[in-house]
N, C-alpha and C. Protein backbone atom coordinates (compact mmCIF):
# COMPACT_ATOMS: atom_id res chain seq x y z
N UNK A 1 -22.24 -5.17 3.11
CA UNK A 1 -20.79 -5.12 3.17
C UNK A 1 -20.24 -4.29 2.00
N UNK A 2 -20.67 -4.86 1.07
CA UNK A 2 -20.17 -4.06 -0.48
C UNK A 2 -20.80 -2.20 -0.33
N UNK A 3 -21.61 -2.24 0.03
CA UNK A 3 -21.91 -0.63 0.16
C UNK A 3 -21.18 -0.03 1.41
N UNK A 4 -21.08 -0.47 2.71
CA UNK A 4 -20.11 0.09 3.34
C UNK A 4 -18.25 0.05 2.89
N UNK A 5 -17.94 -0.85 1.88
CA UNK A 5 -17.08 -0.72 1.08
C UNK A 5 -16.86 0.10 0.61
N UNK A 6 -17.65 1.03 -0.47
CA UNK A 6 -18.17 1.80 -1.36
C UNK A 6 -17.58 3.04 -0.64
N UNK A 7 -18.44 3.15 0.67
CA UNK A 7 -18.40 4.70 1.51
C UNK A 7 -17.09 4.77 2.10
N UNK A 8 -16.48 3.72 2.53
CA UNK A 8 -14.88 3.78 3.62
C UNK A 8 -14.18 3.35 2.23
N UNK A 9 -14.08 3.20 0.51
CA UNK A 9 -13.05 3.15 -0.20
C UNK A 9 -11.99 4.24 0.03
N UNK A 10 -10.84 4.37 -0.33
CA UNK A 10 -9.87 4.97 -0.35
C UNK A 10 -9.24 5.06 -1.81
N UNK A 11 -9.30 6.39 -2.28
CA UNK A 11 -8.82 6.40 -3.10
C UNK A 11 -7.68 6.28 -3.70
N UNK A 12 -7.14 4.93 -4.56
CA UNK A 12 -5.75 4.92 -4.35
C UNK A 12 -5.06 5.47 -5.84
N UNK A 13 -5.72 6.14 -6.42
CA UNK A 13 -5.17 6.80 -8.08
C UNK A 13 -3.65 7.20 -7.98
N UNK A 14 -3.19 7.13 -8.80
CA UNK A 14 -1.79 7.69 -8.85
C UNK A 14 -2.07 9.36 -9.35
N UNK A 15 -1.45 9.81 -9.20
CA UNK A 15 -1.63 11.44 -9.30
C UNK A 15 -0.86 11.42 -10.94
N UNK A 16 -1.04 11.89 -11.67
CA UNK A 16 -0.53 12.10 -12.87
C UNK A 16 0.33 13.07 -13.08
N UNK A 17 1.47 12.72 -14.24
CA UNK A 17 2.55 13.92 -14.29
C UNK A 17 2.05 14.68 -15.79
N UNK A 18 2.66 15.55 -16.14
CA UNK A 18 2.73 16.41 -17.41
C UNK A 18 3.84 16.69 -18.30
N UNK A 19 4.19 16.26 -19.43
CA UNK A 19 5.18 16.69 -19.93
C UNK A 19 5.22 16.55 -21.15
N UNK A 20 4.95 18.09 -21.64
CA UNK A 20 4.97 18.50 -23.15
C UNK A 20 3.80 18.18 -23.70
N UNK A 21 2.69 18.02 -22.67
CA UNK A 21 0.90 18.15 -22.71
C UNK A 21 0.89 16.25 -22.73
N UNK A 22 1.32 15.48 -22.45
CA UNK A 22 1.50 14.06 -22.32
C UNK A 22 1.36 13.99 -20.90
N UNK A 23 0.02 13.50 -20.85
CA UNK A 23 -0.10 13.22 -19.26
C UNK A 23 -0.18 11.59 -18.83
N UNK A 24 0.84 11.61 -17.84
CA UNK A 24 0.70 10.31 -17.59
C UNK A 24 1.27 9.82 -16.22
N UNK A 25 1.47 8.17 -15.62
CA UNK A 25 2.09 8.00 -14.76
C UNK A 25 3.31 7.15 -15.15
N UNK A 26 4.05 7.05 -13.89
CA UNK A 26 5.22 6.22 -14.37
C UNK A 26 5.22 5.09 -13.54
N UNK A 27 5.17 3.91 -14.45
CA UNK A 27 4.79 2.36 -13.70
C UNK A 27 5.53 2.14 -11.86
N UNK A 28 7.10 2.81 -11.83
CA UNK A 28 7.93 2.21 -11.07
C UNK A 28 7.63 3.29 -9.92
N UNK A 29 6.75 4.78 -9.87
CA UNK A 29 6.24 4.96 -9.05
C UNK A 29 4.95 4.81 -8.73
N UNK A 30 4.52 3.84 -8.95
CA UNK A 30 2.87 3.36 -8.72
C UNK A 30 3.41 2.43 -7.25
N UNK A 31 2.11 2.36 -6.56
CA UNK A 31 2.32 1.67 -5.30
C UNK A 31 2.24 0.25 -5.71
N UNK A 32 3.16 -0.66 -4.58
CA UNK A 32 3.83 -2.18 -5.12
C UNK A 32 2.51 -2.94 -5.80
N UNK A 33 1.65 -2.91 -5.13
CA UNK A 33 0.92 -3.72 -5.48
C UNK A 33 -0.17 -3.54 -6.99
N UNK A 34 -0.09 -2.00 -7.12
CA UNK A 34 -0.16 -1.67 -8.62
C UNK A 34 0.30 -1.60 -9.46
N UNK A 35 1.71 -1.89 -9.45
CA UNK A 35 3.30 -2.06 -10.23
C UNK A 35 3.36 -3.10 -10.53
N UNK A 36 2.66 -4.47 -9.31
CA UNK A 36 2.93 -5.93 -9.90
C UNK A 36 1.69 -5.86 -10.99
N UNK A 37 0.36 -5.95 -10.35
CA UNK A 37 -0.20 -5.92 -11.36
C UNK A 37 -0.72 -5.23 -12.57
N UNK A 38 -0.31 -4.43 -12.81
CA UNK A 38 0.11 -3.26 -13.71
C UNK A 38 0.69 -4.28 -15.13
N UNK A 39 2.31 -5.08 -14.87
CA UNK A 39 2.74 -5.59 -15.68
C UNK A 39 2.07 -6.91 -15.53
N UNK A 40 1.34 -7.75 -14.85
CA UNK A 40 0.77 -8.36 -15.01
C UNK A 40 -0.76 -8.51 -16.02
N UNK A 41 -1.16 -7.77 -16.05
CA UNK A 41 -2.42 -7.37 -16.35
C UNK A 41 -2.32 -6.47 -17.87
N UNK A 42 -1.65 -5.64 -17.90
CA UNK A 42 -1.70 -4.74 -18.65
C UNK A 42 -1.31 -4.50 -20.28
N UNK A 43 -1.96 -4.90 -20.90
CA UNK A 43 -0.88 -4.94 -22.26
C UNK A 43 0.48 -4.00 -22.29
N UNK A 44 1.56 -4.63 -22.92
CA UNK A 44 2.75 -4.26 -22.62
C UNK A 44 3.02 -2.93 -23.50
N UNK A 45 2.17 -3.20 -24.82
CA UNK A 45 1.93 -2.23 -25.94
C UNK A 45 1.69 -0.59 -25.28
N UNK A 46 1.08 -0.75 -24.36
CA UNK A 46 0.42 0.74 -24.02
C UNK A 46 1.75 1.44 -23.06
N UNK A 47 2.51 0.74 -22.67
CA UNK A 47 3.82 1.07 -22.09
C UNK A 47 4.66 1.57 -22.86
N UNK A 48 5.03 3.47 -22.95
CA UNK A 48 5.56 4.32 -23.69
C UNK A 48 7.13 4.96 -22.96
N UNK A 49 7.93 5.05 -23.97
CA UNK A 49 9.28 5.94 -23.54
C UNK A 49 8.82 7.67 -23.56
N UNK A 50 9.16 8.20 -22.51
CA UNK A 50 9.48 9.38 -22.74
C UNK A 50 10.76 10.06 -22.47
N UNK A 51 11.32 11.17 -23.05
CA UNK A 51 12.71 11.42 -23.03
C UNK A 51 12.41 12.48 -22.86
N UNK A 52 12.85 12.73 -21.26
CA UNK A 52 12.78 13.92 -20.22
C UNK A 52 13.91 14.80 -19.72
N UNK A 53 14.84 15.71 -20.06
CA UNK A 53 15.32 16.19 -19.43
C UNK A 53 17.13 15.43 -19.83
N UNK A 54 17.12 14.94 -20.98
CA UNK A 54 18.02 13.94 -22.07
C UNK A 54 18.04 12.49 -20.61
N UNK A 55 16.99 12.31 -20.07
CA UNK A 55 16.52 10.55 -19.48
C UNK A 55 15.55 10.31 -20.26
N UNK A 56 15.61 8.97 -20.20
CA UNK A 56 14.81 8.29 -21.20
C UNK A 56 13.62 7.54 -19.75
N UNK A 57 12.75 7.72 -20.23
CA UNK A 57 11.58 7.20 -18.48
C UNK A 57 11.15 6.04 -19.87
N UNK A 58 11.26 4.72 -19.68
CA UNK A 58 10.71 3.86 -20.38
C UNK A 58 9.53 2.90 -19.79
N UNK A 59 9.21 3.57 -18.92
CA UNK A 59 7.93 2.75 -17.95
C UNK A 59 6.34 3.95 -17.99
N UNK A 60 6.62 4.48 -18.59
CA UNK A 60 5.26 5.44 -18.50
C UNK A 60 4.39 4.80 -19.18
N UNK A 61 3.36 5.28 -18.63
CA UNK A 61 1.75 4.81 -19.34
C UNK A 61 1.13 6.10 -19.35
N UNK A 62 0.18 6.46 -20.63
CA UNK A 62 -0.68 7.25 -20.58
C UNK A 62 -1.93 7.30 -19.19
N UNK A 63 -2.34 8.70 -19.01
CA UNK A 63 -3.21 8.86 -17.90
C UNK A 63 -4.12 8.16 -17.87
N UNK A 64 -4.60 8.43 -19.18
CA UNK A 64 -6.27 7.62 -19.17
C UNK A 64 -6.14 6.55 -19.12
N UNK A 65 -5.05 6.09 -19.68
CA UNK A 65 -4.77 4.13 -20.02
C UNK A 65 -4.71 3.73 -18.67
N UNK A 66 -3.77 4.51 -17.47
CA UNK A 66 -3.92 3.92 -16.19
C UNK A 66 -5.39 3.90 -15.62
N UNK A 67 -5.71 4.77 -15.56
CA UNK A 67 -7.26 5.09 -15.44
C UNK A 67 -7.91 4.14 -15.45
N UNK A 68 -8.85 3.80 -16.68
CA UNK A 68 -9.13 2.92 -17.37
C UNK A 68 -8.58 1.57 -16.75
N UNK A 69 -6.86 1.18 -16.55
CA UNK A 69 -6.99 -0.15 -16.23
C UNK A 69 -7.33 -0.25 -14.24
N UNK A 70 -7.21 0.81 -13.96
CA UNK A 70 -7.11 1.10 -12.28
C UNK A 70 -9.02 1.02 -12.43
N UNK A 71 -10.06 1.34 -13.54
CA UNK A 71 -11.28 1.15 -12.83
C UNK A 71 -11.63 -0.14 -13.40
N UNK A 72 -10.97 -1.21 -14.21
CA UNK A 72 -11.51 -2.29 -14.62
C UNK A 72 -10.53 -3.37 -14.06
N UNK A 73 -9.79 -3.16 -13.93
CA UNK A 73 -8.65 -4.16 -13.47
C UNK A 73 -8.75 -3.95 -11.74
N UNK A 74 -8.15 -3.51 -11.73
CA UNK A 74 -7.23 -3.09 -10.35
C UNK A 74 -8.92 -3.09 -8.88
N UNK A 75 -9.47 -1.86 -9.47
CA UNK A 75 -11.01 -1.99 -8.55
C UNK A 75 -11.55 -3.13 -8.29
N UNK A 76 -11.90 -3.79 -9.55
CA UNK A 76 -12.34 -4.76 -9.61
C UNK A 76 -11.77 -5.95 -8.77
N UNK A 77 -10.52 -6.39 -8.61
CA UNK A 77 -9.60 -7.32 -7.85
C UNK A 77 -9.68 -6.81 -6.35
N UNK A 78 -9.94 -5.21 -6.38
CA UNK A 78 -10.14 -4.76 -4.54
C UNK A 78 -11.54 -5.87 -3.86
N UNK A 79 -12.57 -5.66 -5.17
CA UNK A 79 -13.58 -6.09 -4.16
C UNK A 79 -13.79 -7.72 -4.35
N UNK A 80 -12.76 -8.10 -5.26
CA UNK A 80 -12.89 -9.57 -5.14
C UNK A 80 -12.39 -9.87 -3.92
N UNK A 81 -11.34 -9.44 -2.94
CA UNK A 81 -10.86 -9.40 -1.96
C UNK A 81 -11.49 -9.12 -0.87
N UNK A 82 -12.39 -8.30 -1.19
CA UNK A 82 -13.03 -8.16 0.21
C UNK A 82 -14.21 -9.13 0.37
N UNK A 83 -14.58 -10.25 0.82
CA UNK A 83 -15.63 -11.26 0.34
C UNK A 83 -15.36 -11.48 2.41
N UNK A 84 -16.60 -11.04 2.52
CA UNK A 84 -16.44 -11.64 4.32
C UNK A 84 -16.78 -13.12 3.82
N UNK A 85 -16.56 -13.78 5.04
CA UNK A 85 -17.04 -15.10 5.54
C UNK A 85 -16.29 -15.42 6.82
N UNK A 86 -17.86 -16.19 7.61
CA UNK A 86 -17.75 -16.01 8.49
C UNK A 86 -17.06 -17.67 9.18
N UNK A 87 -16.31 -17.37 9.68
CA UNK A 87 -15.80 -18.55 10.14
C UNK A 87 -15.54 -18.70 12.16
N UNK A 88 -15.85 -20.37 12.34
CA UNK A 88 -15.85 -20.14 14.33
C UNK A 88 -13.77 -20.62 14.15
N UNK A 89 -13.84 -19.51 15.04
CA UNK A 89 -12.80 -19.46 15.85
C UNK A 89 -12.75 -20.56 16.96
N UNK A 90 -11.39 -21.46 17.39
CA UNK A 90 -11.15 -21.98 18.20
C UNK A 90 -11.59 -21.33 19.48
N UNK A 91 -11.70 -21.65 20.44
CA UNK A 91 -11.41 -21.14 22.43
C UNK A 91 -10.43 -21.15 22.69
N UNK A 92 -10.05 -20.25 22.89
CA UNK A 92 -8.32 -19.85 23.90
C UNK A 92 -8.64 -20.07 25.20
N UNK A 93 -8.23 -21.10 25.67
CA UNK A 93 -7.92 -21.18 26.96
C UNK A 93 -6.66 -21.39 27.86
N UNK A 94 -6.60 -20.61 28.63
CA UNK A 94 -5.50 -20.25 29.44
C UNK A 94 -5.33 -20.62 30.44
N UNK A 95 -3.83 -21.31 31.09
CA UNK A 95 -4.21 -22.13 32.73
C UNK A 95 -2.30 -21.40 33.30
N UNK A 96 -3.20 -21.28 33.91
CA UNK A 96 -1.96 -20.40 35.61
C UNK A 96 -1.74 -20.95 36.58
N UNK A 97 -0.41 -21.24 36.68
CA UNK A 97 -0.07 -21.98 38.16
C UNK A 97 0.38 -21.42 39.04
């Protein structure tokens, strides 16, 4: 199971931005379920302001730091999730008059 896991994964990385050689992502466009646990998980410390364009983006994280928590955190919780077990299903039975 875990190796056909492996081959059908999907890569879900956030694509990284650039600005002023600061590469990084921004928490509030990460997909939901990497956004919750993102601030769940993540030391809050590594969460940086950048001031773009006179906006202030106060949710960015460095690239690698997402990185890094997307292959120890985040991966890791994919395949705790995927755990088959096999369980019997009831019989559906159906009656027509």
């Amino acid at each position: 199971m875990y190796d056909l896991l492996r081959q059908n994964e999907i890569d879900m990385r956030a694509i990284s931005e650039n600005y002023k050689g600061i590469e990084y992502v921004r928490i509030s466009n990460l997909p939901g379920d990497q956004k919750n646990l993102v601030y769940k998980s993540l030391n809050h410390n590594l969460i940086i302001n950048i001031l773009k364009d006179n906006s202030l983006m106060n949710d960015c994280l460095q690239y690698q730091h997402y990185i890094t928590w997307y292959e120890t955190i985040y991966q890791t919780m994919l395949q705790e999730r995927c755990v088959e077990v096999p369980a019997n299903a009831p019989v559906l039975t159906l009656a027509f008059e």
